[in-house]
Protein backbone atom coordinates (compact mmCIF):
# COMPACT_ATOMS: atom_id res chain seq x y z
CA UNK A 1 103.24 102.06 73.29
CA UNK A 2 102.41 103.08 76.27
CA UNK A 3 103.29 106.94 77.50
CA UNK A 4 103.52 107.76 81.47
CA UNK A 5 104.64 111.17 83.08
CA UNK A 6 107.05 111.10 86.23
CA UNK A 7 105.96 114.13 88.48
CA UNK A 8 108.84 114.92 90.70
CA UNK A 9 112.75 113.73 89.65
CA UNK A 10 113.74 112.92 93.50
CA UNK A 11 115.20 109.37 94.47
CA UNK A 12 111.82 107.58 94.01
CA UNK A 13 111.16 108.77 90.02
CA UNK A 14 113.38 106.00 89.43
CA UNK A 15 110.46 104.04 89.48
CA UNK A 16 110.16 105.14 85.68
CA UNK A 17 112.85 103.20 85.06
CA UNK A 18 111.14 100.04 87.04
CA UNK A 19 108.03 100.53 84.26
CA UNK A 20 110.16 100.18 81.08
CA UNK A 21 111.89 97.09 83.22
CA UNK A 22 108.38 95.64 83.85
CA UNK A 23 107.19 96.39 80.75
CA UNK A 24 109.56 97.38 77.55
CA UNK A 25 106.36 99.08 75.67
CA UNK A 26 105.63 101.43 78.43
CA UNK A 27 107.90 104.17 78.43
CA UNK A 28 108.21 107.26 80.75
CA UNK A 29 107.78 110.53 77.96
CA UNK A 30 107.31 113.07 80.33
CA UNK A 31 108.66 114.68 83.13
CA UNK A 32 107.68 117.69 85.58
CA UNK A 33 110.00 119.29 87.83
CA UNK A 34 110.55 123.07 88.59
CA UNK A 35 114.40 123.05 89.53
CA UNK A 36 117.42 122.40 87.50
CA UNK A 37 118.59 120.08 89.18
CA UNK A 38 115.50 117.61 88.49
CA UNK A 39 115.73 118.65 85.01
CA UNK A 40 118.97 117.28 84.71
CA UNK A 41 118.67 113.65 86.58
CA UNK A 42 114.96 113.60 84.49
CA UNK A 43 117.37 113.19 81.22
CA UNK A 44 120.24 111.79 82.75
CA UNK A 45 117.58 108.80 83.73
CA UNK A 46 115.21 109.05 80.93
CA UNK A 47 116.91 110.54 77.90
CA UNK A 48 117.43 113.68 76.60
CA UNK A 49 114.44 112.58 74.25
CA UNK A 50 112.53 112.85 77.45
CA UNK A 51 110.28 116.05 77.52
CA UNK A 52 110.67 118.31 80.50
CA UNK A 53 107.90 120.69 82.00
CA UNK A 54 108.27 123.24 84.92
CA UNK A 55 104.22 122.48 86.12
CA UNK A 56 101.52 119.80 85.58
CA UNK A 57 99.83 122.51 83.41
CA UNK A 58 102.97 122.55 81.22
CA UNK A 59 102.45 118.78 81.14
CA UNK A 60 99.05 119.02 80.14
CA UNK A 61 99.12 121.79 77.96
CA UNK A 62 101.80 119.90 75.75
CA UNK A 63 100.10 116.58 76.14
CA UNK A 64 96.64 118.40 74.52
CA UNK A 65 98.94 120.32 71.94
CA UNK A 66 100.11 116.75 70.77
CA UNK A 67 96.34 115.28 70.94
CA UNK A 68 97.61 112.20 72.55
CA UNK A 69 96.33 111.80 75.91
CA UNK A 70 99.23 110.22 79.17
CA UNK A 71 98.47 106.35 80.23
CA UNK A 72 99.03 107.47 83.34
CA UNK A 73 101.39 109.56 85.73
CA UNK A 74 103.61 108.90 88.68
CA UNK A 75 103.79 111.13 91.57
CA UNK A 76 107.36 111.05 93.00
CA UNK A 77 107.83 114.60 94.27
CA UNK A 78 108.18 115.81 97.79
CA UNK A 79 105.67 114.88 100.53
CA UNK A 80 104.27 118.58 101.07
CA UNK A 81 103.32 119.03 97.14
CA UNK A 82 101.51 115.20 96.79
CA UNK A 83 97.92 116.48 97.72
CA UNK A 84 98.54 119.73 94.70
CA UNK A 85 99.87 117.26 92.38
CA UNK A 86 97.66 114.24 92.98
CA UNK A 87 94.55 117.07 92.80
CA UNK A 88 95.65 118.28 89.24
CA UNK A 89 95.93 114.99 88.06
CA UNK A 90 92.83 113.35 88.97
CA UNK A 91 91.03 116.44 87.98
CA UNK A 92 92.39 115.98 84.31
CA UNK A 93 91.47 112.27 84.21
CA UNK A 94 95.11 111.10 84.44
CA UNK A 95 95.42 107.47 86.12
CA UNK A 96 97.69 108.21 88.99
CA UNK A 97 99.94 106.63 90.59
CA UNK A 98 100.85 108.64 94.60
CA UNK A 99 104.05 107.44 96.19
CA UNK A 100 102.89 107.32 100.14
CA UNK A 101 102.13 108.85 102.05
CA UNK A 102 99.13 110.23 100.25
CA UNK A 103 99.61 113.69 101.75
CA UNK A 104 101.04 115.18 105.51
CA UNK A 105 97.69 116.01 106.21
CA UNK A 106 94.27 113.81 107.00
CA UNK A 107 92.10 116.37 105.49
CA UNK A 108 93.91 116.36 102.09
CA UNK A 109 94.04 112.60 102.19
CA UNK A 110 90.23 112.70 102.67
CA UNK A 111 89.90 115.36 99.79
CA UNK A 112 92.06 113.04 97.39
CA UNK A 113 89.48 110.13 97.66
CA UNK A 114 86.25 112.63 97.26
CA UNK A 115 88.38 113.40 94.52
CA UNK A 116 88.99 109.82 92.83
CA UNK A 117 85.51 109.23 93.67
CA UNK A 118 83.67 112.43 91.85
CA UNK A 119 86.03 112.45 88.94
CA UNK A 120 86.18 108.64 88.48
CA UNK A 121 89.80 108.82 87.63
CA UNK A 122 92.04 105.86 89.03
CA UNK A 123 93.95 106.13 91.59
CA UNK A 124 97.03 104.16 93.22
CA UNK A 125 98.36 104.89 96.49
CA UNK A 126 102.44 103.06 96.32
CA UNK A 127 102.53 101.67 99.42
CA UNK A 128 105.06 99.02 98.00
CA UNK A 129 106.08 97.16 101.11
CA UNK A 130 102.73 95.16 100.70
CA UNK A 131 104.38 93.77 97.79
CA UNK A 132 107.63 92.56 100.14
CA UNK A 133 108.21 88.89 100.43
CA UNK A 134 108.77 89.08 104.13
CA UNK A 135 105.39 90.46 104.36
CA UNK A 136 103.76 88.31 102.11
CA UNK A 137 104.97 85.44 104.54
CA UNK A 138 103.53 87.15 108.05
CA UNK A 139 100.17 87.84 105.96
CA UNK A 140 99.94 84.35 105.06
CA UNK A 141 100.89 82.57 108.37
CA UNK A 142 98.43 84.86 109.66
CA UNK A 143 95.77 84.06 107.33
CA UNK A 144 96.31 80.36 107.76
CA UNK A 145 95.70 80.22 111.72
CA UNK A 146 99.27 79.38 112.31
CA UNK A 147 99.31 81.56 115.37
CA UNK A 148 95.61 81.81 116.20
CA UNK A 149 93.83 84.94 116.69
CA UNK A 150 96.28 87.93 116.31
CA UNK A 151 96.14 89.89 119.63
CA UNK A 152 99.69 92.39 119.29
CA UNK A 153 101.56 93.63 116.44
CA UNK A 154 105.08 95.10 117.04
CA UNK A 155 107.29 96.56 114.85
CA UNK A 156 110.76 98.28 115.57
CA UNK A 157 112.56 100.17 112.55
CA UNK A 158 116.03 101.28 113.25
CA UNK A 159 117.05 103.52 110.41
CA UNK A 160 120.85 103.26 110.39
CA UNK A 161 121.48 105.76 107.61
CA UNK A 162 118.36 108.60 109.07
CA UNK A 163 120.69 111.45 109.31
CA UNK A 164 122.32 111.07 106.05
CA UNK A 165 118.83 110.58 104.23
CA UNK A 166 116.33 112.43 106.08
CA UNK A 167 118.20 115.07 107.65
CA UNK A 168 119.61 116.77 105.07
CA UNK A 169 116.73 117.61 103.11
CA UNK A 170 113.25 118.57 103.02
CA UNK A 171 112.34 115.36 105.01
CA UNK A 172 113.90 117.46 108.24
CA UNK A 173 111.33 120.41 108.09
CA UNK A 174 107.63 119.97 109.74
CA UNK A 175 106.28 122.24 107.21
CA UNK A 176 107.45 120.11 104.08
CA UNK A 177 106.72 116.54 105.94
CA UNK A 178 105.44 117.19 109.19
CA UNK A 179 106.33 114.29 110.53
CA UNK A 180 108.72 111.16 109.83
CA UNK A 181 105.93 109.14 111.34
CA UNK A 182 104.41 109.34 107.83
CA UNK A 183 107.49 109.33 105.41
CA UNK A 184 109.06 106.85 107.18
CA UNK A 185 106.32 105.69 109.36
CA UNK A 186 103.29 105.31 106.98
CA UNK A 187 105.51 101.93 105.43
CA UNK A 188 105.19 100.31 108.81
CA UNK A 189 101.52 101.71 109.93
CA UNK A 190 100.49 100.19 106.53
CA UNK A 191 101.82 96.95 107.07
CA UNK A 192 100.36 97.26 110.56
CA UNK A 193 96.67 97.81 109.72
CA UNK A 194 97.27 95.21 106.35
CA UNK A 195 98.41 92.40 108.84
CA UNK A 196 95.74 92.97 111.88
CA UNK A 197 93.09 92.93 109.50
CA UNK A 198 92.09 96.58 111.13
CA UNK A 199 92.48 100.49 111.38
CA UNK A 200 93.68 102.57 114.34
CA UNK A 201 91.04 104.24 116.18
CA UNK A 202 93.09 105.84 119.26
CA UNK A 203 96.87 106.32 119.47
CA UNK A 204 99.42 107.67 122.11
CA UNK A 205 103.15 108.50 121.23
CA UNK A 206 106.25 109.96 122.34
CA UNK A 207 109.51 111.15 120.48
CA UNK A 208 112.04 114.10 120.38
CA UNK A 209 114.29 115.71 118.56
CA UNK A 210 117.14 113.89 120.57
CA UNK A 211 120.47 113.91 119.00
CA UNK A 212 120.53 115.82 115.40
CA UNK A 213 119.28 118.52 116.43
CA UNK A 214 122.79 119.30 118.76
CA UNK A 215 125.01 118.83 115.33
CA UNK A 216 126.99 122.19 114.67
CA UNK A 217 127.93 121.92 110.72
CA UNK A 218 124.62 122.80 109.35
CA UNK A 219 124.05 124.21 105.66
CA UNK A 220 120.65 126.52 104.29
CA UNK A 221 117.59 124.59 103.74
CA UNK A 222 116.88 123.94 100.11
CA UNK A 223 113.72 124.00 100.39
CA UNK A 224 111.70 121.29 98.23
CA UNK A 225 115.10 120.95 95.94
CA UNK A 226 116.88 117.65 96.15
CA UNK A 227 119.97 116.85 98.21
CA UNK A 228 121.97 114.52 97.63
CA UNK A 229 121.95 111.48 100.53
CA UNK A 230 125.84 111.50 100.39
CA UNK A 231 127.68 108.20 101.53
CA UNK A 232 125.67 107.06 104.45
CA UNK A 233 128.29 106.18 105.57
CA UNK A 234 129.08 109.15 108.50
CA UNK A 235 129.41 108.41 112.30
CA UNK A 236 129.11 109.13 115.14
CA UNK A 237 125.29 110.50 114.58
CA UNK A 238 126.64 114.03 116.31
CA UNK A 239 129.60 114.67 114.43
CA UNK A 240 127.29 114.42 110.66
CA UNK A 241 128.09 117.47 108.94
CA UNK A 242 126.14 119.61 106.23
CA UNK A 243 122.68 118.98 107.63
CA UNK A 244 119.86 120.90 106.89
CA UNK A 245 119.93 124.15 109.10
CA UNK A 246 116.19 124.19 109.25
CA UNK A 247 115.79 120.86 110.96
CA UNK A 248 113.01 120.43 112.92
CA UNK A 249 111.64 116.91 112.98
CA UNK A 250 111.86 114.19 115.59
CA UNK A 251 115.01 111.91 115.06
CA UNK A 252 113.43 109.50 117.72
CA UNK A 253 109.62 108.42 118.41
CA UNK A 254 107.18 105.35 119.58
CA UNK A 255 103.89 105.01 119.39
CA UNK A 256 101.16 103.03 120.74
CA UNK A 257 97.91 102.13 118.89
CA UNK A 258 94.63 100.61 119.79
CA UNK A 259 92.97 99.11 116.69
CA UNK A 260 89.06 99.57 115.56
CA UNK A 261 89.05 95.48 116.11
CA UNK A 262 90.88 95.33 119.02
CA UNK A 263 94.17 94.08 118.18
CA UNK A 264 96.99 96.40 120.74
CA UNK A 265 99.95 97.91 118.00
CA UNK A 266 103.04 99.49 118.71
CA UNK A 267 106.12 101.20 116.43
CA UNK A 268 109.12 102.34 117.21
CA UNK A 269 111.58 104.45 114.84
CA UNK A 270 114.97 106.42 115.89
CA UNK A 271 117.33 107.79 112.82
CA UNK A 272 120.66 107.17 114.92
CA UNK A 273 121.41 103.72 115.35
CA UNK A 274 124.56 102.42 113.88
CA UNK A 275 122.08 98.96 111.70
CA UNK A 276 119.33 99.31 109.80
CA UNK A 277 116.89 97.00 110.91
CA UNK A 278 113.06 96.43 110.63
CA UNK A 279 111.54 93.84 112.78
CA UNK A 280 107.82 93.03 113.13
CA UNK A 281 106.92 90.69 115.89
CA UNK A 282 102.92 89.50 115.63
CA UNK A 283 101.59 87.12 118.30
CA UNK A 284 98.20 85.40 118.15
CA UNK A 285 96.70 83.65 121.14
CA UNK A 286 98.46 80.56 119.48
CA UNK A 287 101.90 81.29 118.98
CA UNK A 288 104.04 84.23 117.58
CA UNK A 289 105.89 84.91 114.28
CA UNK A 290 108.74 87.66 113.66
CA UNK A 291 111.38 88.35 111.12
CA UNK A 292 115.13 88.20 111.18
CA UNK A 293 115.94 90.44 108.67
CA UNK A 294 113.55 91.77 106.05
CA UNK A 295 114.78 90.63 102.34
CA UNK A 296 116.87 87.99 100.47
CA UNK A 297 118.99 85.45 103.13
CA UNK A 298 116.52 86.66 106.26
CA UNK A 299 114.01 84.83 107.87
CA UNK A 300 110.55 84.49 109.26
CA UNK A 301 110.20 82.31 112.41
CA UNK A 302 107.10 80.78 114.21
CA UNK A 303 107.08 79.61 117.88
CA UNK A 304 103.65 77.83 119.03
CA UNK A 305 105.40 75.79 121.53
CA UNK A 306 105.99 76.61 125.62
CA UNK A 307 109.46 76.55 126.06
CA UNK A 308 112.26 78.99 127.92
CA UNK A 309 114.08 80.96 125.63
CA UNK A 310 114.14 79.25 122.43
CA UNK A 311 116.55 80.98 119.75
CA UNK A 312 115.39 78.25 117.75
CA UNK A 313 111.64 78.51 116.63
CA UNK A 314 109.41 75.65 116.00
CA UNK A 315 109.67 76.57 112.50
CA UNK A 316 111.82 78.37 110.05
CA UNK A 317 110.11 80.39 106.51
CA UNK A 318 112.79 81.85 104.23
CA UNK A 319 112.51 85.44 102.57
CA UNK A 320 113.18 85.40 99.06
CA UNK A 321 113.52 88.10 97.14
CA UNK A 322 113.83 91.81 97.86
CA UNK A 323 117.42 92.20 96.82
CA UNK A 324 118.14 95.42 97.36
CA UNK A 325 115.66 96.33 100.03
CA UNK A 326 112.71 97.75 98.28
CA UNK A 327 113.50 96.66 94.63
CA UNK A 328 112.09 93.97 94.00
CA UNK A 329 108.40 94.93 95.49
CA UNK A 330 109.08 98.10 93.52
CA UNK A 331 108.88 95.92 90.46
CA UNK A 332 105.69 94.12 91.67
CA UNK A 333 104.28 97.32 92.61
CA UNK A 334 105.12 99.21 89.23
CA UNK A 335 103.67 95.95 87.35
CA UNK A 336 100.41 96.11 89.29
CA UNK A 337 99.96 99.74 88.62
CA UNK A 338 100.58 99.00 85.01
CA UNK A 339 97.69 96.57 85.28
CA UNK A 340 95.44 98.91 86.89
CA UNK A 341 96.25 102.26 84.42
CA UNK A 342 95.78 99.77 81.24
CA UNK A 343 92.41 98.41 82.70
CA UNK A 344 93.51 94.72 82.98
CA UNK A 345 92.36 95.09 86.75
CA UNK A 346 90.26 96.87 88.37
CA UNK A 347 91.11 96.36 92.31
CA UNK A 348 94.66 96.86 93.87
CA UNK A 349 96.52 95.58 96.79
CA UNK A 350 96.58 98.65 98.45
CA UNK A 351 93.33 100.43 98.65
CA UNK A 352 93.11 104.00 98.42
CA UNK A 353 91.31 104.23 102.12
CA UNK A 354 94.01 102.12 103.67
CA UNK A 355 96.46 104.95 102.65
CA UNK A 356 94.50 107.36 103.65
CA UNK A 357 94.41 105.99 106.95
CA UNK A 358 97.65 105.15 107.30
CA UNK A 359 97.76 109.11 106.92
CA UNK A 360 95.58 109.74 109.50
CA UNK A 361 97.25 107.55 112.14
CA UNK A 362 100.41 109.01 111.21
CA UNK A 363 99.28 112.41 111.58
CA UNK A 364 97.25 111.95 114.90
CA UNK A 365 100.51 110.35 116.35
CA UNK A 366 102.66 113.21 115.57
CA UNK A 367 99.99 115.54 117.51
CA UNK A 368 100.11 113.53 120.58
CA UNK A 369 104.01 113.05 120.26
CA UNK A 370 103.98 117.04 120.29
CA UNK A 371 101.23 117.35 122.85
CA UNK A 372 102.89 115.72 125.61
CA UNK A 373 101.88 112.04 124.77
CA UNK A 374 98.37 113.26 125.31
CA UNK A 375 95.95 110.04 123.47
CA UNK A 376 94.68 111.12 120.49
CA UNK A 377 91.47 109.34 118.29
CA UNK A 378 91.79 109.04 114.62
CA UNK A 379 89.30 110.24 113.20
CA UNK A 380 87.46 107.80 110.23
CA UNK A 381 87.22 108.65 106.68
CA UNK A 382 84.11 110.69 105.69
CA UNK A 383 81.51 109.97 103.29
C-alpha cells in the first residue's frame, strides 16, 4: 500500500481524499500542519489514525524512526511557504507533488527546478486545469487547424465569490501571496502559454485595489491560519463583513502579454462581480473558438465563417465532465501524479518549467500593475 504525506490541511489537502478515490491502495498516512486548526480538519478528513506533525522534519524524523520511506507528498499549504516546503522535500528525495503556483517569487521558482534537477527527486507542479475538459477541447481544435494559425488568446475570469474566498484570508496580504495574478491568475496564464504553444516574454498590466479595500467590518489577519470561506453567498461586494484587516491585494487587474512566438495574450480578473465566469476566446487567422461556460452542460463554439453577428457558431463541441468545477480534473490530475510517484511514467502534462513560468509572468505582471503599467520583460529560466 501505498503511503503519501499531505503538507498543509487548507481547502486544497482534500486532494488526499481524491488519491484514495483514484486509487483505494494509496492512502494519505501523514499530515503536517503547525496550527490547531489544521490538526483537526487533517483527522476530521483523514482519520484519527492519521499521524499529525507540526514540521516536515517531524514528518521525516517519524518516517526514518519507522524505516519506511513516503511514496510521495502533497504540498497544499499556503502560497508564501510552497518554495520552504517544496525545498525540504526534494532535498529528502520525497516525490512531490506542488499545488501552483510553484512559489510568489521567480527566483524561488527557478531555485525549485535547480533543485529537482541536482537532487533528481520528482517533481509535479498541480496545475490541474490542463486536465479540464473544456480545455482539452480548445487544445485539440487548436491542434487540428480548425482555426488556422493562432494569432490572440483572451481570457476573462470573473470571480463571483473573490471577497468571500480570497479576502478573508492570507490570499489578501502581498507578503503571503503577493499577488492574485498568481493564485488565481497562474490557472489562466497556464492555460494561456499551454494553448499558444509559447511563453510570455514582455507583459504590461493594470489593476487596483478598487472596491474591498473601502469595506468597514474588518477582523485581525490570521496570518497563514485558515479561514473559513463562509457562504459565498454575501452582497453587495461593499457591505462583506469580517474581512481580513490586513488586506492589501488588488481586487481588480488586466494584463497584456506578448508571447516568445508571437501570439498577442490578454487576462482579465476582478473579485466583485455578482457570476463566476471564465471565458477564453482564441482566434487563428482561420476562424475563432470560445467557451460558454467552463464544465458539465457548457459549450465550446467555432466560427470560421464571415457573417454579422452570429450567436450561432458554425459549430457546437460539448464539455463533459468537470462537475463541480475543478473536481473532476482534480481526479485526473491526482491519478497522473500517482503514475508519476510510482514510476509508471516518467513525463507529465504539466512540465515543471511551464509552472515556473507561469510564475514568472505572474510575478512580472504584478510589478508593472504596481509600477504604473510600466512594460515589464520576463525574464527566461536559467541554466
Amino acid at each position: 500500500m501505498g503511503e503519501f504525506a499531505i503538507i498543509g490541511a487548507g481547502d486544497r489537502s482534500y486532494l488526499g481524499q481524491v488519491i484514495s478515490k483514484v486509487d483505494p491502495r494509496s492512502v494519505v498516512s501523514d499530515v503536517v500542519d503547525p496550527f490547531e486548526s489544521g490538526k483537526r480538519r487533517a483527522r476530521e478528513m483523514f482519520g484519527d489514525q492519521v499521524r499529525v506533525h507540526d514540521t516536515i522534519a517531524d514528518l521525516l524524523a517519524t518516517r526514518q524512526h519507522l524505516g519506511t520511506p513516503l511514496d510521495g507528498a502533497l504540498v497544499t499549504s499556503p502560497d508564501a511557504v510552497h518554495f520552504e516546503h517544496a525545498s525540504a522535500l526534494l532535498k529528502a528525495g520525497v516525490t512531490t507533488y506542488l499545488e501552483k503556483p510553484m512559489s510568489i517569487q521567480t527566483e524561488d521558482a527557478d531555485a525549485l527546478l535547480r533543485l529537482a534537477d541536482e537532487t533528481g527527486t520528482r517533481l509535479f507542479v498541480g496545475h490541474n486545469m490542463r486536465f479540464m475538459g473544456v480545455i482539452g477541447i480548445l487544445k485539440k481544435l487548436i491542434d487540428e487547424g480548425r482555426i488556422g494559425a493562432v494569432q490572440a488568446i483572451w481570457c476573462r475570469h470573473f470571480v463571483g465569490f473573490g471577497g468571500d474566498a480570497y479576502f478573508r484570508d492570507w490570499h489578501a496580504e502581498q507578503r503571503y501571496g503577493n499577488t492574485l495574478l498568481l493564485q488565481k491568475g497562474a490557472h489562466d496564464i497556464d492555460v494561456i502559454h499551454y494553448l499558444a504553444g509559447g511563453y510570455t516574454r514582455r507583459v504590461q498590466a493594470f489593476g487596483r485595489l478598487a472596491v474591498f479595500g473601502d469595506t468597514v467590518d474588518r477582523e485581525p489577519s490570521h496570518g497563514l491560519d485558515w479561514v473559513d470561506r463562509r457562504p459565498m453567498t454575501n452582497w453587495p461586494p461593499r457591505e462583506l463583513t469580517g474581512l481580513n484587516a490586513d488586506l492589501d491585494m488588488e481586487d481588480l487587474a488586466q494584463v497584456n502579454m506578448m508571447l516568445d512566438n508571437g501570439i498577442l495574450a490578454s487576462y482579465q480578473q476582478c473579485h466583485f462581480t455578482p457570476d463566476y465566469w471564465r471565458n477564453y476566446t482564441v482566434i487563428g487567422d482561420l476562424g475563432r473558438i470560445e467557451n460558454f461556460g467552463d464544465g458539465e452542460g457548457g459549450v465550446v463554439k467555432l466560427w470560421n465563417r464571415r457573417v454579422n453577428m452570429a450567436y450561432e457558431a458554425d459549430e457546437e463541441f460539448p464539455i463533459t465532465g468537470d462537475f463541480g468545477g475543478h473536481l473532476d480534473a482534480d481526479e485526473k490530475i491526482i491519478s497522473e501524479f500517482l503514475d508519476y510517484a510510482y514510476g509508471r511514467i516518467d513525463h507529465t502534462r504539466v512540465p515543471s518549467a511551464a509552472a515556473r513560468n507561469a510564475v514568472a509572468t505572474g510575478v512580472s505582471a504584478a510589478w508593472s500593475m504596481r509600477h504604473d503599467g510600466v512594460p515589464v520583460d520576463v525574464q527566461p529560466a536559467k541554466g
